[in-house]
N, C-alpha and C. Protein backbone atom coordinates (compact mmCIF):
# COMPACT_ATOMS: atom_id res chain seq x y z
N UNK A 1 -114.01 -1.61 -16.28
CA UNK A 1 -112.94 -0.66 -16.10
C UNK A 1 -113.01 0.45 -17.14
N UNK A 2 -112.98 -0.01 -18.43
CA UNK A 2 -113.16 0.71 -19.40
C UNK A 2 -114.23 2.05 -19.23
N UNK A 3 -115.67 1.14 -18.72
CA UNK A 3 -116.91 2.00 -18.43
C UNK A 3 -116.38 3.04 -17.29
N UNK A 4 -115.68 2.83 -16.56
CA UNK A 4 -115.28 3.81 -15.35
C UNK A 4 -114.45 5.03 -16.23
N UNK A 5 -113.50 4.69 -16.65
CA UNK A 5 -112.57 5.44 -16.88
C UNK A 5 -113.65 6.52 -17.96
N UNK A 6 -114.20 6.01 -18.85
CA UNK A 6 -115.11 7.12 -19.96
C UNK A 6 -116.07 7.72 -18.92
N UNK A 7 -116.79 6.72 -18.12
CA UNK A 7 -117.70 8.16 -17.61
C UNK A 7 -117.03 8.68 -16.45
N UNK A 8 -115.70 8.73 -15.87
CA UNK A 8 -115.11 9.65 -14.90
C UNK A 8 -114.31 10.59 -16.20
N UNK A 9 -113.98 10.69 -17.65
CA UNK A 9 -114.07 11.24 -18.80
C UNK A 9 -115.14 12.33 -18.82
N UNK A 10 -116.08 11.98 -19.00
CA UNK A 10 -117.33 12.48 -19.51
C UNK A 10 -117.99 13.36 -18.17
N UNK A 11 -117.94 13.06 -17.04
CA UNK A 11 -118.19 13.77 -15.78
C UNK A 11 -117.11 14.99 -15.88
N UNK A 12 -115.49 14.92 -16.17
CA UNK A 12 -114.97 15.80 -16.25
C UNK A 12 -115.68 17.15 -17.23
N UNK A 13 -115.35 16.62 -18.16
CA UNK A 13 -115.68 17.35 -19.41
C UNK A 13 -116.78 18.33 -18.95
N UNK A 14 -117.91 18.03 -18.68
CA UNK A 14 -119.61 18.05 -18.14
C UNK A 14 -119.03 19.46 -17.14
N UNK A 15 -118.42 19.03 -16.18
CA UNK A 15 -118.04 20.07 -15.03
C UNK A 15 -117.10 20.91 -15.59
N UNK A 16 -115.96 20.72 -15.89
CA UNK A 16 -115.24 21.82 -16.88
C UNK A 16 -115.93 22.45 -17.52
N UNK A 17 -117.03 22.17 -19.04
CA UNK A 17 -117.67 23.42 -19.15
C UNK A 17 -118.73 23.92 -18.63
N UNK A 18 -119.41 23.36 -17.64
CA UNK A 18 -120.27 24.25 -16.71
C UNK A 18 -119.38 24.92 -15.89
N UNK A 19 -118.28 24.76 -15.08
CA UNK A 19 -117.59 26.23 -14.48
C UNK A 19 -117.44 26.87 -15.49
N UNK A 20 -116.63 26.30 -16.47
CA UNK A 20 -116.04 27.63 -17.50
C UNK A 20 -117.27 28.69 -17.80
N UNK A 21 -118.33 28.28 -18.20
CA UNK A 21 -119.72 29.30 -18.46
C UNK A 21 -120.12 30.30 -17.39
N UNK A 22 -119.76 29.32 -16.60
CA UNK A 22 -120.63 30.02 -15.04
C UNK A 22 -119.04 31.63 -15.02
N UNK A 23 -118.13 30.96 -14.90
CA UNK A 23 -117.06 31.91 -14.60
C UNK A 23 -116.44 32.74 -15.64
N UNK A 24 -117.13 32.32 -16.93
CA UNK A 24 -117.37 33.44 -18.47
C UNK A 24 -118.42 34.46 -17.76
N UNK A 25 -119.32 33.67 -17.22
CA UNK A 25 -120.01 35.13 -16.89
C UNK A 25 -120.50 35.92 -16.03
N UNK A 26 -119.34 35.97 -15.07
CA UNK A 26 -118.98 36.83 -13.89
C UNK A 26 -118.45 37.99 -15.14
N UNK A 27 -118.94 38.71 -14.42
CA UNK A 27 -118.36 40.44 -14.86
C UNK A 27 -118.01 41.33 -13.43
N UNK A 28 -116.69 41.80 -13.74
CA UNK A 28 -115.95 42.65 -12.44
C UNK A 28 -116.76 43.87 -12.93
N UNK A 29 -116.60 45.11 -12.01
CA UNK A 29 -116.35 46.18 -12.03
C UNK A 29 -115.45 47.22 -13.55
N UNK A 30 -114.27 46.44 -13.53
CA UNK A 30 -113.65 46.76 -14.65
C UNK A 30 -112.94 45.29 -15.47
N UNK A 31 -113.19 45.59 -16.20
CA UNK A 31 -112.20 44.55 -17.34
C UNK A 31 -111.12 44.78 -17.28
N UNK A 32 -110.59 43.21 -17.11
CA UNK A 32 -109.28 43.04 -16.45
C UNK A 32 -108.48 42.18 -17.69
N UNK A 33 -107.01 42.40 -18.30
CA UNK A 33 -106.86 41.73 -19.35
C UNK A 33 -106.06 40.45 -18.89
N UNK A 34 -106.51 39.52 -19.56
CA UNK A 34 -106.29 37.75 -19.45
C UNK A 34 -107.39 37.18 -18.18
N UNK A 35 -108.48 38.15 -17.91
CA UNK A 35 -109.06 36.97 -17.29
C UNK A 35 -109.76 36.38 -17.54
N UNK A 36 -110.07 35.69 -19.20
CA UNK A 36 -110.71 34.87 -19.97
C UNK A 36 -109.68 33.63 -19.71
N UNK A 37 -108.33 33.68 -19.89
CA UNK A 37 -107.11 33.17 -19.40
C UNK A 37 -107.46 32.74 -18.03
N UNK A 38 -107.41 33.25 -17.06
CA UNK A 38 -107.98 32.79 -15.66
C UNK A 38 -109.30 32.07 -15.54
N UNK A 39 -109.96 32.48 -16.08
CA UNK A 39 -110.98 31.74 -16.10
C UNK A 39 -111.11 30.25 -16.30
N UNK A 40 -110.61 30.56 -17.56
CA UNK A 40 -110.38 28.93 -17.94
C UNK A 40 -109.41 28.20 -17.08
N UNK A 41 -108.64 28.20 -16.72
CA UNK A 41 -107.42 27.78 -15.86
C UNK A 41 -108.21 27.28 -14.44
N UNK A 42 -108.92 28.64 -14.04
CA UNK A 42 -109.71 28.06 -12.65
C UNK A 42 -110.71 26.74 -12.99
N UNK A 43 -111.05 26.78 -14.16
CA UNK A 43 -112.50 26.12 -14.32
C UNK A 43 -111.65 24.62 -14.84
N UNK A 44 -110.40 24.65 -14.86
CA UNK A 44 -109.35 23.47 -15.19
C UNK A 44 -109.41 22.90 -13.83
N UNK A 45 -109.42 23.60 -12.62
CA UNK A 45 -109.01 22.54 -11.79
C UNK A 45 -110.06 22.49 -10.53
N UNK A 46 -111.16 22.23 -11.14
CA UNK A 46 -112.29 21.73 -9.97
C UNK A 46 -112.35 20.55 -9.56
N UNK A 47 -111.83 19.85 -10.53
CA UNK A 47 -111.52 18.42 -10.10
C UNK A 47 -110.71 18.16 -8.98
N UNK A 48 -109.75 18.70 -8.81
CA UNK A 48 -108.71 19.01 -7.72
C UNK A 48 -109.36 19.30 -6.34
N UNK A 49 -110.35 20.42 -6.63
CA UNK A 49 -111.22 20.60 -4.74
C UNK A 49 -112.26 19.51 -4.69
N UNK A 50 -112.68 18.65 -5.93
CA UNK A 50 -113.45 17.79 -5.66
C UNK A 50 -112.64 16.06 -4.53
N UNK A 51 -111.44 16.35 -5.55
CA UNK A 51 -110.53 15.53 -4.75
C UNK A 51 -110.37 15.78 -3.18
N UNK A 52 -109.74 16.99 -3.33
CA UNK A 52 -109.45 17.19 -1.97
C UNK A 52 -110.86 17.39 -0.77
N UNK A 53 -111.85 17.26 -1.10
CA UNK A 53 -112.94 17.31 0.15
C UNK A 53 -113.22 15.86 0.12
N UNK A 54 -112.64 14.79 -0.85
CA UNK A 54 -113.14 13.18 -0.77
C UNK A 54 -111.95 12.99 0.20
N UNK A 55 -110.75 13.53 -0.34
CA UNK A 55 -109.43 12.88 0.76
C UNK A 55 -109.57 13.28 1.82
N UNK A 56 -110.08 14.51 2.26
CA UNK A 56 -110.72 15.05 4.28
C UNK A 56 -111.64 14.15 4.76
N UNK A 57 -112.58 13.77 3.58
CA UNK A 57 -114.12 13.57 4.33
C UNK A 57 -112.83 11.76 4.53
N UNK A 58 -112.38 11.19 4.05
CA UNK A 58 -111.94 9.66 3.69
C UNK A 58 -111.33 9.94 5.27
N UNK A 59 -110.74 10.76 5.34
CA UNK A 59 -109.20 11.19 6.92
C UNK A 59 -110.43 10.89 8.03
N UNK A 60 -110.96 11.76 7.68
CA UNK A 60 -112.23 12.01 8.57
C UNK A 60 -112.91 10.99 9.21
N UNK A 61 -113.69 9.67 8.41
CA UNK A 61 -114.00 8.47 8.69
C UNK A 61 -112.96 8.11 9.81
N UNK A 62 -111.66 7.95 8.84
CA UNK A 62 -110.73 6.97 9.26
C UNK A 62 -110.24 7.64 10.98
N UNK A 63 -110.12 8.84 10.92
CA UNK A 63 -110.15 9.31 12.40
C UNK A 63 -111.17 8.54 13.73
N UNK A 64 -112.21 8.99 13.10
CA UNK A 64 -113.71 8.54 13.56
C UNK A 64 -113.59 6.77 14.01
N UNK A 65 -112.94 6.23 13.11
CA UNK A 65 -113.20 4.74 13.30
C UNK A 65 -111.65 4.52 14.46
N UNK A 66 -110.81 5.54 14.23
CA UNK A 66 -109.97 4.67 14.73
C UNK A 66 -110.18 5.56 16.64
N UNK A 67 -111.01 6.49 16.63
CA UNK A 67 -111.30 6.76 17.99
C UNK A 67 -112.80 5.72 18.60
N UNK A 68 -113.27 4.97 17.55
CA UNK A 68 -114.15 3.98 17.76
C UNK A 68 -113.37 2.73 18.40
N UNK A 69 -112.46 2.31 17.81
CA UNK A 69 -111.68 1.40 18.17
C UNK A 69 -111.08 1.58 19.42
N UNK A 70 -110.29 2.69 19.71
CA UNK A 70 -109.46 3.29 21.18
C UNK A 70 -110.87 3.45 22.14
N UNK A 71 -112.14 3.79 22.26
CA UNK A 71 -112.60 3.65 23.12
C UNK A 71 -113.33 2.30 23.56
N UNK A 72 -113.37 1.50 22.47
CA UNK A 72 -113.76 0.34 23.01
C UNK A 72 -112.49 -0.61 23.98
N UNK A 73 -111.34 0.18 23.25
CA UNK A 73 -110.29 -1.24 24.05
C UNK A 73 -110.03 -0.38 25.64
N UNK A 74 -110.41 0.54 25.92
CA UNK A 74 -111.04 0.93 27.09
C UNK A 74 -111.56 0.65 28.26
């Protein structure tokens, strides 16, 4: 348990500062003030769309299985 919890820790961390870099170095057109502020904030919550495409793809199965089931009792 322990081992889970540090490396779902350590996977965060890892991905937080690879967006943050990647999205440090986007450059607009013009410099915009606080979007070093945005940046970081966006690169806070990738974890969140990582979630949310596991909870579709999870719906998704569970759709799949339960139209597996309705056509067999068919």
């Amino acid at each position: 348990m322990l081992e889970t919890v540090l490396s779902a820790a350590v996977l965060y961390a890892i991905g937080w500062s690879v967006t943050a870099k990647w999205f440090a170095g986007i450059q607009g057109p013009v410099p915009l003030p606080g979007r070093r502020q945005r940046d970081r904030r966006d690169a806070l919550l990738w974890p969140i769309w990582l979630l949310l495409y596991a909870f579709i793809w999870l719906m998704e199965r569970r759709r799949q299985s339960f139209e597996r089931e309705l056509s067999e009792d068919w």
